[in-house]
PDB file of N, CA and C in Angstrom:
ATOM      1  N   UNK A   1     -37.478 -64.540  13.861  1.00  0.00           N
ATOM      2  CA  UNK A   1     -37.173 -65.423  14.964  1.00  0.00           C
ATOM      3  C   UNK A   1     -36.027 -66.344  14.585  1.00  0.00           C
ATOM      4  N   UNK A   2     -35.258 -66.629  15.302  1.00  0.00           N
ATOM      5  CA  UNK A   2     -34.058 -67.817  15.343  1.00  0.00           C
ATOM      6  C   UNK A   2     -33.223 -67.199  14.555  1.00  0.00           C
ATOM      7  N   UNK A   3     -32.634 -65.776  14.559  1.00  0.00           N
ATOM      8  CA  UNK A   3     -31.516 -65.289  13.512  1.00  0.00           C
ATOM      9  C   UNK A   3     -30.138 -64.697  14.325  1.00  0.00           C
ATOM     10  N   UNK A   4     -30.609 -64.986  15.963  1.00  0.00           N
ATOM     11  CA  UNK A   4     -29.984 -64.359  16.862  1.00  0.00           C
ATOM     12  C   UNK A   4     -29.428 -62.722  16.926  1.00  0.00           C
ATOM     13  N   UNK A   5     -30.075 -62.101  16.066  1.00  0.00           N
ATOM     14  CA  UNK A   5     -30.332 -60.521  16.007  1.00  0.00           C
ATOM     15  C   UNK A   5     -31.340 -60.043  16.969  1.00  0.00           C
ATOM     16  N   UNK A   6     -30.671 -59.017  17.447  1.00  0.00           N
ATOM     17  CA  UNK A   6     -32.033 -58.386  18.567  1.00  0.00           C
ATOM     18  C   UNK A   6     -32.283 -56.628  17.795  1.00  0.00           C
ATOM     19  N   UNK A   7     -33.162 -56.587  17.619  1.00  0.00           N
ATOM     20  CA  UNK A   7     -33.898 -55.174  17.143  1.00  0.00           C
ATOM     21  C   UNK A   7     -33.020 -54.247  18.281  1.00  0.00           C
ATOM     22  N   UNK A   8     -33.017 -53.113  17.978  1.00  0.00           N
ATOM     23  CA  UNK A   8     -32.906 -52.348  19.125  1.00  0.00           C
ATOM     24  C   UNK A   8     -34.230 -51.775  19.727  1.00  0.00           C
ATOM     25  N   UNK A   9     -34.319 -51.169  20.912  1.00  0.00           N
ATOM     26  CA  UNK A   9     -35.576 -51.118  22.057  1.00  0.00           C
ATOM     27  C   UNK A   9     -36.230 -50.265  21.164  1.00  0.00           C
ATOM     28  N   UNK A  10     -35.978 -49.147  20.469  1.00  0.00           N
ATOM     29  CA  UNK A  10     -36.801 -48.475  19.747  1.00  0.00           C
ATOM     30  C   UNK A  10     -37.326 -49.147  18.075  1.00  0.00           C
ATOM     31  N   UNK A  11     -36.481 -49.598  18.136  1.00  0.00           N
ATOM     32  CA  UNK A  11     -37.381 -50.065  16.735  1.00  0.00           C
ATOM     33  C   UNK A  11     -38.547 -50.985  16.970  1.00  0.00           C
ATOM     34  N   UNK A  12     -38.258 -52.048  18.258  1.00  0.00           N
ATOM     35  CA  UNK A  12     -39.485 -53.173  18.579  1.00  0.00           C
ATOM     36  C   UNK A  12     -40.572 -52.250  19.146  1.00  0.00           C
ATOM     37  N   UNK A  13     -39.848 -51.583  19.765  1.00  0.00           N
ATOM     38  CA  UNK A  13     -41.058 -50.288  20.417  1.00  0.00           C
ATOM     39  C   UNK A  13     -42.084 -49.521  19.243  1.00  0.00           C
ATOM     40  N   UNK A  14     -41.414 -49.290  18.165  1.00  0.00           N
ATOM     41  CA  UNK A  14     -42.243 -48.590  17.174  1.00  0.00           C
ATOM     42  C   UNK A  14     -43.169 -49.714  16.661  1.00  0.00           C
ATOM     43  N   UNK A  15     -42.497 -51.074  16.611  1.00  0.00           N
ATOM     44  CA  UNK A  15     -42.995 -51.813  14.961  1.00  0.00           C
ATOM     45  C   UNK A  15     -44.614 -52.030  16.454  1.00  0.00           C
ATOM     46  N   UNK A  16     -44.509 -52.849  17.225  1.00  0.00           N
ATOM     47  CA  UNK A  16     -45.474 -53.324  18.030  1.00  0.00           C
ATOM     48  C   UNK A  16     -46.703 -52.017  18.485  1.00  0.00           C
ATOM     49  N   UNK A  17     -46.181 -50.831  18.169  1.00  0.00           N
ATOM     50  CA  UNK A  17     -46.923 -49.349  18.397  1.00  0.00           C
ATOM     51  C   UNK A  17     -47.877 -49.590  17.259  1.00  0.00           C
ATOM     52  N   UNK A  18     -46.872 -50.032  15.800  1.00  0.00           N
ATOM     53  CA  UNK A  18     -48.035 -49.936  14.793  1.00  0.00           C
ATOM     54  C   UNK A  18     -48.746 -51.360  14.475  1.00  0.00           C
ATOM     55  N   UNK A  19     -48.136 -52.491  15.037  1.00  0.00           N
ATOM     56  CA  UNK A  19     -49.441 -53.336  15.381  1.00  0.00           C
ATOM     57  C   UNK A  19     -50.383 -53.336  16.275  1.00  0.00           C
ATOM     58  N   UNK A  20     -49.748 -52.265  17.528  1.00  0.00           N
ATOM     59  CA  UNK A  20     -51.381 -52.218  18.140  1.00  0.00           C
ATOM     60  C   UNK A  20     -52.390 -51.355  17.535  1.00  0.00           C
ATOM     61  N   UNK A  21     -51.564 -50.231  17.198  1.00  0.00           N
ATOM     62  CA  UNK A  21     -52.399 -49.529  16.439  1.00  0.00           C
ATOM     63  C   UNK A  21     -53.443 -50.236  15.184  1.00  0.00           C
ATOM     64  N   UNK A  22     -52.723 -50.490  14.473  1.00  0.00           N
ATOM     65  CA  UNK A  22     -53.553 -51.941  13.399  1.00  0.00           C
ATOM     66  C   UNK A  22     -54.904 -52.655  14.482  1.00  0.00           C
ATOM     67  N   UNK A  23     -54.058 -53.471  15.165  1.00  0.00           N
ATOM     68  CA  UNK A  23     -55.339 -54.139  15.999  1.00  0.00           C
ATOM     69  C   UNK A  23     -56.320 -53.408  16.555  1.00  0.00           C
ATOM     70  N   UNK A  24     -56.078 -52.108  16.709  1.00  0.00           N
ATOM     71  CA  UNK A  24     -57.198 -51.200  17.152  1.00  0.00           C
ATOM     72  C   UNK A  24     -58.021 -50.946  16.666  1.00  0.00           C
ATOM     73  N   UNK A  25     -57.421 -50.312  15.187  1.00  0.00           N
ATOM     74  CA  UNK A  25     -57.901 -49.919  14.172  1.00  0.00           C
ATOM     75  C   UNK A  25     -59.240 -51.371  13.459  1.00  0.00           C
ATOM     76  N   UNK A  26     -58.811 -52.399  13.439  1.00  0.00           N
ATOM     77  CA  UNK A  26     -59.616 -53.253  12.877  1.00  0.00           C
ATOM     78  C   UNK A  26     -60.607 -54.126  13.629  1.00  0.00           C
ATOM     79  N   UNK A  27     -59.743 -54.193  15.256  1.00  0.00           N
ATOM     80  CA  UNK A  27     -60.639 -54.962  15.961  1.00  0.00           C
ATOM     81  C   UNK A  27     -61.339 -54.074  17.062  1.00  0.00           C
ATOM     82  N   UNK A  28     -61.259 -52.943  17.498  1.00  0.00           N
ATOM     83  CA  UNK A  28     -61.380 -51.793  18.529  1.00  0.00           C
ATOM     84  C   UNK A  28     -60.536 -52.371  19.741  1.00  0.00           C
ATOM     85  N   UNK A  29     -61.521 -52.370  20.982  1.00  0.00           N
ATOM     86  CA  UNK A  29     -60.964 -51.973  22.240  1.00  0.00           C
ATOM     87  C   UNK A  29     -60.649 -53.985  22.131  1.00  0.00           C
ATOM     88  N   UNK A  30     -61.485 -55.055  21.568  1.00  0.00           N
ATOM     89  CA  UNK A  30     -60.594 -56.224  21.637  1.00  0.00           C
ATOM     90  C   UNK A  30     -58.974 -56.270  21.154  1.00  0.00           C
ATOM     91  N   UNK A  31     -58.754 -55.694  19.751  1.00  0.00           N
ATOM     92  CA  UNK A  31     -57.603 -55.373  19.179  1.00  0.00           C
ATOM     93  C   UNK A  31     -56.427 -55.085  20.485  1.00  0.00           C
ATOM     94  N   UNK A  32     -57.120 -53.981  20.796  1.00  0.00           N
ATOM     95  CA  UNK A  32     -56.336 -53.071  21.584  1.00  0.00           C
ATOM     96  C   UNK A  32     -55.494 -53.564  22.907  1.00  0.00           C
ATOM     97  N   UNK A  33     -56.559 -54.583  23.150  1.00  0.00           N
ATOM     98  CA  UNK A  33     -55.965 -55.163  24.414  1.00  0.00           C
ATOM     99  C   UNK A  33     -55.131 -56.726  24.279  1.00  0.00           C
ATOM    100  N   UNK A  34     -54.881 -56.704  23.083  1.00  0.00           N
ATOM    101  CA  UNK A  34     -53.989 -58.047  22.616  1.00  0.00           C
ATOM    102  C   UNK A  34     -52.591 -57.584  23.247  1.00  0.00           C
ATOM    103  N   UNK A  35     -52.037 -58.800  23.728  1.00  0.00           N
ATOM    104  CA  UNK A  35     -50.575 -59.040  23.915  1.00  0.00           C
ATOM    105  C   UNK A  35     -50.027 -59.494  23.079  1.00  0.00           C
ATOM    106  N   UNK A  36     -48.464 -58.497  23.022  1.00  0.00           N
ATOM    107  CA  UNK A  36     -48.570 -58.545  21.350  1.00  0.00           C
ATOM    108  C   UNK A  36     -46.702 -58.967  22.142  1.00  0.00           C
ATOM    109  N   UNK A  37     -46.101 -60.117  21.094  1.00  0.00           N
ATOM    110  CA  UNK A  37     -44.918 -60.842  21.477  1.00  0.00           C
ATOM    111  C   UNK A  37     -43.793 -60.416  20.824  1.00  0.00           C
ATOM    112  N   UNK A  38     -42.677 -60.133  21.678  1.00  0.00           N
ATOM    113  CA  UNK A  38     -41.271 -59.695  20.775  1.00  0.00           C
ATOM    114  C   UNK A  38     -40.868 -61.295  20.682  1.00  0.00           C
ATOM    115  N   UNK A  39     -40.460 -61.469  19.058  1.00  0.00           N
ATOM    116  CA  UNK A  39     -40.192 -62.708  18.602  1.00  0.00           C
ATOM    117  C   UNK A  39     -38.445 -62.598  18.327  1.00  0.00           C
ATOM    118  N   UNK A  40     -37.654 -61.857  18.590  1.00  0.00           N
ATOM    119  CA  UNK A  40     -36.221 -61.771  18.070  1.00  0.00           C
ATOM    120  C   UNK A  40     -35.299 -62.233  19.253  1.00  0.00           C
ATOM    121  N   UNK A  41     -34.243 -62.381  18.963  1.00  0.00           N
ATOM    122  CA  UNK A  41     -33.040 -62.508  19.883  1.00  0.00           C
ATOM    123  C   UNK A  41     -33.591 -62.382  21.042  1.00  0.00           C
ATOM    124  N   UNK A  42     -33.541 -62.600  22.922  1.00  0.00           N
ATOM    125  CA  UNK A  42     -34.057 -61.901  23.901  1.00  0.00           C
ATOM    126  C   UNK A  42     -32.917 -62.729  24.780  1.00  0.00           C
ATOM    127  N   UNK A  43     -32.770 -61.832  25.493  1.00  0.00           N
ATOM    128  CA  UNK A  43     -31.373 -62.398  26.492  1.00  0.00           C
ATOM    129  C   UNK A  43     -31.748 -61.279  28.022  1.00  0.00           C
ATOM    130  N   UNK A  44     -30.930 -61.850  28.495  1.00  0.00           N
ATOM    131  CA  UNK A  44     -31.611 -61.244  30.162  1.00  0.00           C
ATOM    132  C   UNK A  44     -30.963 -59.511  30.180  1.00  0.00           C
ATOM    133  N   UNK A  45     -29.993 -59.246  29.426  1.00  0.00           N
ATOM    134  CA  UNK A  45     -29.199 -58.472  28.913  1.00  0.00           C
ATOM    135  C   UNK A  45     -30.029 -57.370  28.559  1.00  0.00           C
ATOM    136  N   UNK A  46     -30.848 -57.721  27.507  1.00  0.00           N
ATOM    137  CA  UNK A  46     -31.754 -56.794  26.450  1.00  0.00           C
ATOM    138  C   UNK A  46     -33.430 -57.100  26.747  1.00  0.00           C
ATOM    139  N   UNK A  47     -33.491 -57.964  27.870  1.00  0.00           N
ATOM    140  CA  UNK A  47     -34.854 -57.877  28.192  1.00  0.00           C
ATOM    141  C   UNK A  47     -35.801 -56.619  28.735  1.00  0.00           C
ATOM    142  N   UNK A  48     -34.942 -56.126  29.774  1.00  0.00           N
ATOM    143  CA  UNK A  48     -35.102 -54.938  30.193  1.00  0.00           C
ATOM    144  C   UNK A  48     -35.388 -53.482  29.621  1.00  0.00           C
ATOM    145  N   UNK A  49     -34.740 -53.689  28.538  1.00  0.00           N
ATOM    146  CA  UNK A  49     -34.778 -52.638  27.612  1.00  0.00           C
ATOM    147  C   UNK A  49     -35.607 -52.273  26.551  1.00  0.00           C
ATOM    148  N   UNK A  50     -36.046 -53.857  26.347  1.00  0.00           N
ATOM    149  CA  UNK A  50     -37.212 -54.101  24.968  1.00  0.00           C
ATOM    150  C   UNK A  50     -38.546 -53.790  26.018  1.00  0.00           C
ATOM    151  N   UNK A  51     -38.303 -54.313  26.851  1.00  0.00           N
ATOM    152  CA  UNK A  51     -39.361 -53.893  27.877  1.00  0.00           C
ATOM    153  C   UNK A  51     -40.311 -52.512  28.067  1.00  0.00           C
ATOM    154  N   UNK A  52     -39.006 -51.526  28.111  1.00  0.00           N
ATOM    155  CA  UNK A  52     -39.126 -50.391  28.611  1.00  0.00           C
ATOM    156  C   UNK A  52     -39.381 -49.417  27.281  1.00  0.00           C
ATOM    157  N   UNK A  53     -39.412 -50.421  26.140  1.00  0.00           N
ATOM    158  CA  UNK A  53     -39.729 -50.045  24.576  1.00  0.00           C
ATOM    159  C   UNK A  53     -41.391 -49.026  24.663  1.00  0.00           C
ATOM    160  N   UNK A  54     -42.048 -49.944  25.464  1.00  0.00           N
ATOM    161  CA  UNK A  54     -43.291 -49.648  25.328  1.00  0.00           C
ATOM    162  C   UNK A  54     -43.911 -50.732  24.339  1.00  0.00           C
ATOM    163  N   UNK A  55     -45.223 -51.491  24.616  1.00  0.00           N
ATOM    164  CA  UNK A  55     -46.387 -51.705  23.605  1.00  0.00           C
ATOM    165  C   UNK A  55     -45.353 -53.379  23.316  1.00  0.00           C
ATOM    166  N   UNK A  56     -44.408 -53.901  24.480  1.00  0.00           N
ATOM    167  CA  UNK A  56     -43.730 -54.957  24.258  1.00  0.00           C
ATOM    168  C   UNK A  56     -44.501 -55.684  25.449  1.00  0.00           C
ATOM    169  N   UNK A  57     -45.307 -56.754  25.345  1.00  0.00           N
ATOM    170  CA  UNK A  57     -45.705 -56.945  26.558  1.00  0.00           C
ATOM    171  C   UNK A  57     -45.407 -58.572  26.904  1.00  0.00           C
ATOM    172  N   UNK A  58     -44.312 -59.094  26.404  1.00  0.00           N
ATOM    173  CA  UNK A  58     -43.437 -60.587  27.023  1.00  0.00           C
ATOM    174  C   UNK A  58     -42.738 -60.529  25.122  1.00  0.00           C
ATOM    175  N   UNK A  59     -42.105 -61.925  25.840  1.00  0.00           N
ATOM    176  CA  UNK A  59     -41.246 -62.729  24.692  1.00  0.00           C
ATOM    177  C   UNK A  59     -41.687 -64.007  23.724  1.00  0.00           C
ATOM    178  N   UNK A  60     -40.727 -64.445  23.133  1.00  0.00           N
ATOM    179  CA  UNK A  60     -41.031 -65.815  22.493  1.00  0.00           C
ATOM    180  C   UNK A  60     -39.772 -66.244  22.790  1.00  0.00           C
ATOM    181  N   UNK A  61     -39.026 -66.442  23.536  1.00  0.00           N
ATOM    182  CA  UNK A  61     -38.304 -67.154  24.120  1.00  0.00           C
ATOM    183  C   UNK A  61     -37.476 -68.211  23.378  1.00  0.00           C
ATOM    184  N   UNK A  62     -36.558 -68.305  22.858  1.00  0.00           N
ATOM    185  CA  UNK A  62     -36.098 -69.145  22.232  1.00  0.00           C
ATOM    186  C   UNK A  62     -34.435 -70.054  23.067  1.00  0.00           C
ATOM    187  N   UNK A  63     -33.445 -69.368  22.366  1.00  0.00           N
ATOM    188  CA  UNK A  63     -32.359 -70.360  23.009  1.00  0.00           C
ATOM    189  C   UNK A  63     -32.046 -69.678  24.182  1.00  0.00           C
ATOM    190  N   UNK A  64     -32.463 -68.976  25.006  1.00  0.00           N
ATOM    191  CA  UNK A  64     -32.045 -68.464  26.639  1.00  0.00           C
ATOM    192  C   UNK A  64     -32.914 -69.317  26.975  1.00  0.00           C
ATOM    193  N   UNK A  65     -34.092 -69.970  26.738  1.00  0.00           N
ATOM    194  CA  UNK A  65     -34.895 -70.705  27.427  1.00  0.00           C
ATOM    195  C   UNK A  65     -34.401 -72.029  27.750  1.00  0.00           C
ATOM    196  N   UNK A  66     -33.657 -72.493  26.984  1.00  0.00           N
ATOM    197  CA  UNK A  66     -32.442 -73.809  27.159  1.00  0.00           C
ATOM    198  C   UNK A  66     -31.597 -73.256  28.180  1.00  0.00           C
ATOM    199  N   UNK A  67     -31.235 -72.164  28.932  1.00  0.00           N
ATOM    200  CA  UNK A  67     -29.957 -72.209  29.523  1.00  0.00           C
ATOM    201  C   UNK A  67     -31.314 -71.561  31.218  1.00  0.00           C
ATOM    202  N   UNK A  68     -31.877 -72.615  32.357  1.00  0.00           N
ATOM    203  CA  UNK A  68     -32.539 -71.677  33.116  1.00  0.00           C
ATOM    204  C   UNK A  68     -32.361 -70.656  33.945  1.00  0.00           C
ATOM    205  N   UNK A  69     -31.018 -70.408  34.001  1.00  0.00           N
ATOM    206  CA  UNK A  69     -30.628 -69.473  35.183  1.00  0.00           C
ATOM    207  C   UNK A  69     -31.376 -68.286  34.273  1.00  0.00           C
ATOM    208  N   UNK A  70     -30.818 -68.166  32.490  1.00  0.00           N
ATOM    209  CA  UNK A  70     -30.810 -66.879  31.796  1.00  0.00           C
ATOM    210  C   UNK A  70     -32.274 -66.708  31.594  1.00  0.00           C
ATOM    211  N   UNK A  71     -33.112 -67.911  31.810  1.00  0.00           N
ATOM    212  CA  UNK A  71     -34.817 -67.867  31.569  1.00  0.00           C
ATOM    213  C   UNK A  71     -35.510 -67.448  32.591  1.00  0.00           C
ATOM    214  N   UNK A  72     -34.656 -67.974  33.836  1.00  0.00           N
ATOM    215  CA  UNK A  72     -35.281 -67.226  34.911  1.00  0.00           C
ATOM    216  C   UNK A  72     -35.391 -65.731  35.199  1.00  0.00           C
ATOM    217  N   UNK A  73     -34.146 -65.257  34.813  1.00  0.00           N
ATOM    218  CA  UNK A  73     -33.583 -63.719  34.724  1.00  0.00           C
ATOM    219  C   UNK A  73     -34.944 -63.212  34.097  1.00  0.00           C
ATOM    220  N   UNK A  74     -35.223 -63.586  32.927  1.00  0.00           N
ATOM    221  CA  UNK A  74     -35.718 -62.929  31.705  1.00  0.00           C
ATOM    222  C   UNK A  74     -37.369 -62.876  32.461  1.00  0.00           C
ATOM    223  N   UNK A  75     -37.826 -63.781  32.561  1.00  0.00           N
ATOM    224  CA  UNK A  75     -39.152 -63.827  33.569  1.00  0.00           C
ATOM    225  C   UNK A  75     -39.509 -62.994  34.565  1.00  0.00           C
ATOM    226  N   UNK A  76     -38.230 -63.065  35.558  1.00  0.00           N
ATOM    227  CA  UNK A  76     -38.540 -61.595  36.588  1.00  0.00           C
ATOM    228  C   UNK A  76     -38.074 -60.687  36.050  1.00  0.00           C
ATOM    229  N   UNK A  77     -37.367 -60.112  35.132  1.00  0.00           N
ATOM    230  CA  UNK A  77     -37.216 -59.016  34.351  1.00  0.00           C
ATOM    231  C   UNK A  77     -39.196 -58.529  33.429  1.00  0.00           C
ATOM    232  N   UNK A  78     -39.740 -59.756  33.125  1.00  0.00           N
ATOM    233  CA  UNK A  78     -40.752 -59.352  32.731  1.00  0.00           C
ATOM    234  C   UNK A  78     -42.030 -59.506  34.061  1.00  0.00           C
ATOM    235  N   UNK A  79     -41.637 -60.122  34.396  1.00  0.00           N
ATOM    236  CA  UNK A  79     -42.731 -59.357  35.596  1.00  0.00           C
ATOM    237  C   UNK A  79     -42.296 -58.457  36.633  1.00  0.00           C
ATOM    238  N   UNK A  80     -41.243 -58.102  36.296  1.00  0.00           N
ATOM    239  CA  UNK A  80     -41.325 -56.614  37.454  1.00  0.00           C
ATOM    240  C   UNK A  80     -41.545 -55.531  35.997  1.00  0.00           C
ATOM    241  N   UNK A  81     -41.546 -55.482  35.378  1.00  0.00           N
ATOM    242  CA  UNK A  81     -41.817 -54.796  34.137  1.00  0.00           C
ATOM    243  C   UNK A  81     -43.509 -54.625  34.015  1.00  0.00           C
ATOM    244  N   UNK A  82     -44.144 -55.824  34.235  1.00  0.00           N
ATOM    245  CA  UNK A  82     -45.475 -55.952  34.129  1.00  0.00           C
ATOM    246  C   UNK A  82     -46.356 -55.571  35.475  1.00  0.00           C
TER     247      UNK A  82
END
């Protein structure tokens, strides 16, 4: 978080695949149903895309959240996603 690097959609897509998997694995169907947070770079840009990663289910929001037009973007980008 805070390095202003964004993963690309497949790599956040994999890493969060094998933490749900983990949470499954240890906690079952509670595990399973955790919302699990992309913590990197997120811009209204690349929201869409981390989205469509799979097993990404919102953000941690960092400096787009200071600017609201780009926070707003990012919000209905995740709820039409959701």
């Amino acid at each position: 978080m805070g390095t202003g690097k964004t993963a690309s959609a497949r790599d956040a897509g994999a890493m969060h695949r094998r933490i749900r998997t983990w949470l499954t694995e240890q906690y079952g169907a509670t595990g399973a149903d955790r919302s699990i947070l992309y913590g990197g770079s997120v811009k209204p840009g690349n929201a869409a895309g981390l989205m469509a990663a799979g097993d990404v289910d919102g953000f941690l929001v960092g400096g787009a959240s200071l600017e609201a037009e780009a926070f707003l973007q990012i919000v209905r980008l995740v709820a039409e996603a959701s």
